[in-house]
N, C-alpha and C. Protein backbone atom coordinates (compact mmCIF):
# COMPACT_ATOMS: atom_id res chain seq x y z
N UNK A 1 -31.17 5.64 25.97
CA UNK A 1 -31.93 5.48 24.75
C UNK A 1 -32.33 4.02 24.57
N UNK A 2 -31.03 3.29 24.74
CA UNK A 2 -31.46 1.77 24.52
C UNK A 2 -32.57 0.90 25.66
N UNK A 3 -32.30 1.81 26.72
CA UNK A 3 -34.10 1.30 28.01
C UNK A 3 -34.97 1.93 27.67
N UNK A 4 -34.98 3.12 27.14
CA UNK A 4 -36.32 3.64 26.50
C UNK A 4 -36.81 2.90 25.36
N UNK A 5 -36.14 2.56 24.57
CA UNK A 5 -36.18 2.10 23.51
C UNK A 5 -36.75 0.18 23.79
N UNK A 6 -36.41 -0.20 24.57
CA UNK A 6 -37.00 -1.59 25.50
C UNK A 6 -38.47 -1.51 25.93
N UNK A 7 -38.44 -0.06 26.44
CA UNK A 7 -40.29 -0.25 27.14
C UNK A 7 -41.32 -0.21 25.87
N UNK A 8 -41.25 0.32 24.37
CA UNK A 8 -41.64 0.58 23.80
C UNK A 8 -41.99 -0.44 22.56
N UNK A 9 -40.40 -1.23 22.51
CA UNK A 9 -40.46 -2.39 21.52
C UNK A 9 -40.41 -4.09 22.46
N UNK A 10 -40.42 -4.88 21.05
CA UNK A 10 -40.49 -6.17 21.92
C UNK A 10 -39.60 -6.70 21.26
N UNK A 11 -38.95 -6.49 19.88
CA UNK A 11 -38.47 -7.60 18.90
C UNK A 11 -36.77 -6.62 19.01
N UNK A 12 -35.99 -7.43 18.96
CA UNK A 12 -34.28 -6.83 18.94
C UNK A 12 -34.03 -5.83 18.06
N UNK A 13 -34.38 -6.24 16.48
CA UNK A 13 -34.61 -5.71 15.96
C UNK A 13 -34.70 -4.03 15.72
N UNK A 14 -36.04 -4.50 15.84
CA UNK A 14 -37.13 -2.91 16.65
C UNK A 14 -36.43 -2.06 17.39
N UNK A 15 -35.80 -2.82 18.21
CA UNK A 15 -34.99 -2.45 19.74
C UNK A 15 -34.30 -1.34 19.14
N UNK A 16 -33.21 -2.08 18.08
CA UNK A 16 -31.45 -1.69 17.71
C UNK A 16 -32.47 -0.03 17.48
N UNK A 17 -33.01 -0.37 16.20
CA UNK A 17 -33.51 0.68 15.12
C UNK A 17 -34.24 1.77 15.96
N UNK A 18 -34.89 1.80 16.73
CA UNK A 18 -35.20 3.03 17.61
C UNK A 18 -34.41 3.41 18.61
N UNK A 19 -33.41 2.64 19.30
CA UNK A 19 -32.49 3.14 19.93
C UNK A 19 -31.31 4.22 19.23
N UNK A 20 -31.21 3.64 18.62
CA UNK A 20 -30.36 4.70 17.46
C UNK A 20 -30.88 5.66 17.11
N UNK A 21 -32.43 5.95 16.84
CA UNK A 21 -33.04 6.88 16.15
C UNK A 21 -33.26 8.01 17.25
N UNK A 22 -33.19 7.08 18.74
CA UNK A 22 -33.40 8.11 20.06
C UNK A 22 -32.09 8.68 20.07
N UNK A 23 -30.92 8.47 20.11
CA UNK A 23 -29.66 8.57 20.23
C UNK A 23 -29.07 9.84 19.22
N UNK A 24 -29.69 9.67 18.16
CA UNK A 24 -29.91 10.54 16.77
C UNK A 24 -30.51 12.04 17.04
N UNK A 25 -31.28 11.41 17.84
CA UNK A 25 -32.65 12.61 18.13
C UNK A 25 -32.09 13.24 19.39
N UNK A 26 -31.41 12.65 20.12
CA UNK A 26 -30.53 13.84 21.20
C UNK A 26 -30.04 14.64 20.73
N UNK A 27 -29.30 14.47 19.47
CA UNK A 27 -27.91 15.16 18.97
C UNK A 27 -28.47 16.03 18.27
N UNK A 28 -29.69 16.02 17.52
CA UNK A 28 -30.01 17.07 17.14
C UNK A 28 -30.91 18.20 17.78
N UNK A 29 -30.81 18.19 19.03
CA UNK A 29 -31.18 18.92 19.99
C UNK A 29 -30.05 19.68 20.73
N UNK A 30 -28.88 18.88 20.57
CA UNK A 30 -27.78 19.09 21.49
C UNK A 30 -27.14 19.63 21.28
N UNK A 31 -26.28 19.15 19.49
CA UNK A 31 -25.73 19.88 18.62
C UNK A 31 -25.86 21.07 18.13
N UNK A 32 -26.72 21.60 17.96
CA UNK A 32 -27.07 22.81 17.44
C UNK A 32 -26.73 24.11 18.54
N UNK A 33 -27.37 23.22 19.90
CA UNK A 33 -27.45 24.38 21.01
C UNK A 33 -25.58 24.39 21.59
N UNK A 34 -25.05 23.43 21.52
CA UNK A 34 -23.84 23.64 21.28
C UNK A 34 -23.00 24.45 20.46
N UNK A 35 -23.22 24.49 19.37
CA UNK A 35 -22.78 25.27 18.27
C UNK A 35 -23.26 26.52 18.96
N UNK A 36 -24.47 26.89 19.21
CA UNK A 36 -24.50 28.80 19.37
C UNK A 36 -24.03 29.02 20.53
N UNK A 37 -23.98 28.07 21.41
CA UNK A 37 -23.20 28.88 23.21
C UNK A 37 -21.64 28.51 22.49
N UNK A 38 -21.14 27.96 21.51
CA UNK A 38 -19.61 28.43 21.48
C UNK A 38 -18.68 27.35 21.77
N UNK A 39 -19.79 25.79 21.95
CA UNK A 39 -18.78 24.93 22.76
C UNK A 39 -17.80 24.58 21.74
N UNK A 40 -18.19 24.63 20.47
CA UNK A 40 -17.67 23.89 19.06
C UNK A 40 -17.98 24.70 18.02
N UNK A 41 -17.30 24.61 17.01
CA UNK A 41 -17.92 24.95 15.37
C UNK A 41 -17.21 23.92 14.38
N UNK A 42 -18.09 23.91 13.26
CA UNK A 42 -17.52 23.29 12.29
C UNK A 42 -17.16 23.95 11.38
N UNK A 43 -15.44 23.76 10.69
CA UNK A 43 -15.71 24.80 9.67
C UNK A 43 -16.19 25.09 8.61
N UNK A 44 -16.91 24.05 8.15
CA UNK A 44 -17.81 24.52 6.63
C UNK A 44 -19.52 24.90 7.25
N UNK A 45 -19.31 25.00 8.34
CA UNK A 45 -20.36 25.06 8.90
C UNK A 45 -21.77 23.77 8.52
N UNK A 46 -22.91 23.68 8.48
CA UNK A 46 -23.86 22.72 8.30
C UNK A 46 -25.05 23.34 7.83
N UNK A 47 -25.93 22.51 7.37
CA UNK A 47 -27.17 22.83 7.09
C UNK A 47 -28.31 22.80 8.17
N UNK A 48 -27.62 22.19 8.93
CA UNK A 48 -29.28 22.39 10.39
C UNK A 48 -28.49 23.01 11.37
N UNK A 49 -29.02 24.16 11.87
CA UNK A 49 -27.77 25.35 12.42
C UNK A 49 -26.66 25.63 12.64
N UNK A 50 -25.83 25.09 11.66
CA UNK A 50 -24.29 25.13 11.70
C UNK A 50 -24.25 23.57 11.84
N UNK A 51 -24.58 22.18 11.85
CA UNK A 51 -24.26 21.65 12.16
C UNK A 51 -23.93 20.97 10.41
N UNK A 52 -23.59 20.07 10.26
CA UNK A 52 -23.22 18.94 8.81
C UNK A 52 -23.65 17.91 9.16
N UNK A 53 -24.48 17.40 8.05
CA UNK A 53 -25.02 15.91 7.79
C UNK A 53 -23.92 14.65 8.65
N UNK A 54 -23.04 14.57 8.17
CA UNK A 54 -21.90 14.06 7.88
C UNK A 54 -21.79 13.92 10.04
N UNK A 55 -21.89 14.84 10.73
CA UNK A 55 -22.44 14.62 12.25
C UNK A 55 -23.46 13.59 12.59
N UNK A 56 -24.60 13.93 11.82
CA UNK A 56 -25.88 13.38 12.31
C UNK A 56 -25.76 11.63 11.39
N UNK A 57 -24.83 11.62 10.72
CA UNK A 57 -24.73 9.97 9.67
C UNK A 57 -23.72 9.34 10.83
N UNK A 58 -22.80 10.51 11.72
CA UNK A 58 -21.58 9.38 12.48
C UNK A 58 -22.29 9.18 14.17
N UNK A 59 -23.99 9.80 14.25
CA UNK A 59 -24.41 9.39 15.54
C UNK A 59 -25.34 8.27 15.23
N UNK A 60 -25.86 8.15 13.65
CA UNK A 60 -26.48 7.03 13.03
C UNK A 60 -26.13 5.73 13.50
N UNK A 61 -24.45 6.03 12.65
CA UNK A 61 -23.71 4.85 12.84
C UNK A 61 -23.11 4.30 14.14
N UNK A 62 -22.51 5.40 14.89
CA UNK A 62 -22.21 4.76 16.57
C UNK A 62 -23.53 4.37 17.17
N UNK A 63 -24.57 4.88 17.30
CA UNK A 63 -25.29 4.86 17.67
C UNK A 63 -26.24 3.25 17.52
N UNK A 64 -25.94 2.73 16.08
CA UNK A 64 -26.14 1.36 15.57
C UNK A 64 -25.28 0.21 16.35
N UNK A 65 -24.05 0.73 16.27
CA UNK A 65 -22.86 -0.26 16.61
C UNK A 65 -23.43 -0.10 18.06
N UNK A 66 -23.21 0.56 18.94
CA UNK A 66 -23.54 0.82 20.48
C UNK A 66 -24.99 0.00 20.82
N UNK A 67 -25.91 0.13 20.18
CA UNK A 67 -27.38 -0.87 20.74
C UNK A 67 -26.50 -2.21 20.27
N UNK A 68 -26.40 -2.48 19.03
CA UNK A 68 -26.14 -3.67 18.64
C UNK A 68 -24.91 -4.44 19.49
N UNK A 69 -24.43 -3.72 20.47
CA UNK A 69 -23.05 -4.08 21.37
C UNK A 69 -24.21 -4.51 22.90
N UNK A 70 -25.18 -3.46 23.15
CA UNK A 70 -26.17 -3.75 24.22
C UNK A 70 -26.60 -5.08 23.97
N UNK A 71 -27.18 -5.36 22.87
CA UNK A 71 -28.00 -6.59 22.38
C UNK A 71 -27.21 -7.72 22.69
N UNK A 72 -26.30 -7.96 21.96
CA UNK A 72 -25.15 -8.98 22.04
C UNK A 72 -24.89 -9.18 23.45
N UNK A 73 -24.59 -8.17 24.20
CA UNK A 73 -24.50 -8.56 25.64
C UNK A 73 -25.39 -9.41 26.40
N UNK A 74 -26.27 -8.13 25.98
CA UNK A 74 -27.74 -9.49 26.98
C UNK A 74 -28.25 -10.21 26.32
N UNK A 75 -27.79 -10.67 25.13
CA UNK A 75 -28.40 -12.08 24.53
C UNK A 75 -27.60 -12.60 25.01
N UNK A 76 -25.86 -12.73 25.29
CA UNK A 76 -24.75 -13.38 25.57
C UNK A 76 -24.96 -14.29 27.28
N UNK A 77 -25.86 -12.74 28.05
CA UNK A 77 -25.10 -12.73 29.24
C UNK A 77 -26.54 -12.33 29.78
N UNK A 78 -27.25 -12.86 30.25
CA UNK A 78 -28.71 -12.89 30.84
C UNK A 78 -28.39 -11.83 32.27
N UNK A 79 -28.83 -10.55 32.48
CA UNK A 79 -29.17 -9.80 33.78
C UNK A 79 -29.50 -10.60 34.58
N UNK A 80 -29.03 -10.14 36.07
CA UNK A 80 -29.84 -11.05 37.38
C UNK A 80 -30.95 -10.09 37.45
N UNK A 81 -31.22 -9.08 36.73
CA UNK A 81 -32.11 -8.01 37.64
C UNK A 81 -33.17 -7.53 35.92
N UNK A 82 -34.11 -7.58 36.13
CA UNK A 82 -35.10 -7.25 34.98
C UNK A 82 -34.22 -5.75 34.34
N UNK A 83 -34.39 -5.65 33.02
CA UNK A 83 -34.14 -4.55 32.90
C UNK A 83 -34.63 -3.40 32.90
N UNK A 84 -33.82 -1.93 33.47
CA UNK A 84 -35.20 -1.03 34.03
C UNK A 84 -36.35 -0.51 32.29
């Protein structure tokens, strides 16, 4: 998410905030189809096919912390190799 999220933006910023939003946007593709093959359930079940808000706010938030851990790195620590 966070190299997709590179070819698209230019500013860190930009970067964090759509990387997360890609990261976001897996899970609600993922989650759901999880829930009906059986891998998981929740028990109060959710409002977007069984899933709970309260899921999609804790891939928000890792999902924030995790770019913002990418960023820090390669501002810290310059790649020998362009990034893909």
């Amino acid at each position: 998410a966070w190299a997709y999220a590179a070819l698209l933006t230019r500013g860190r910023a930009a970067r964090v905030v759509l990387a997360t939003l890609i990261l976001t946007g897996f899970d609600l593709v993922l989650d759901p189809g999880a829930v009906y093959l059986g891998f998981w359930q929740y028990a109060d079940g959710g409002w977007f096919y069984g899933v709970p808000w309260s899921n999609f706010a804790g891939w928000l938030f890792s999902g924030l912390i995790g770019s913002l851990i990418v960023e820090c790195y390669l501002a810290l620590r310059r790649p020998l190799l362009p990034v893909p």
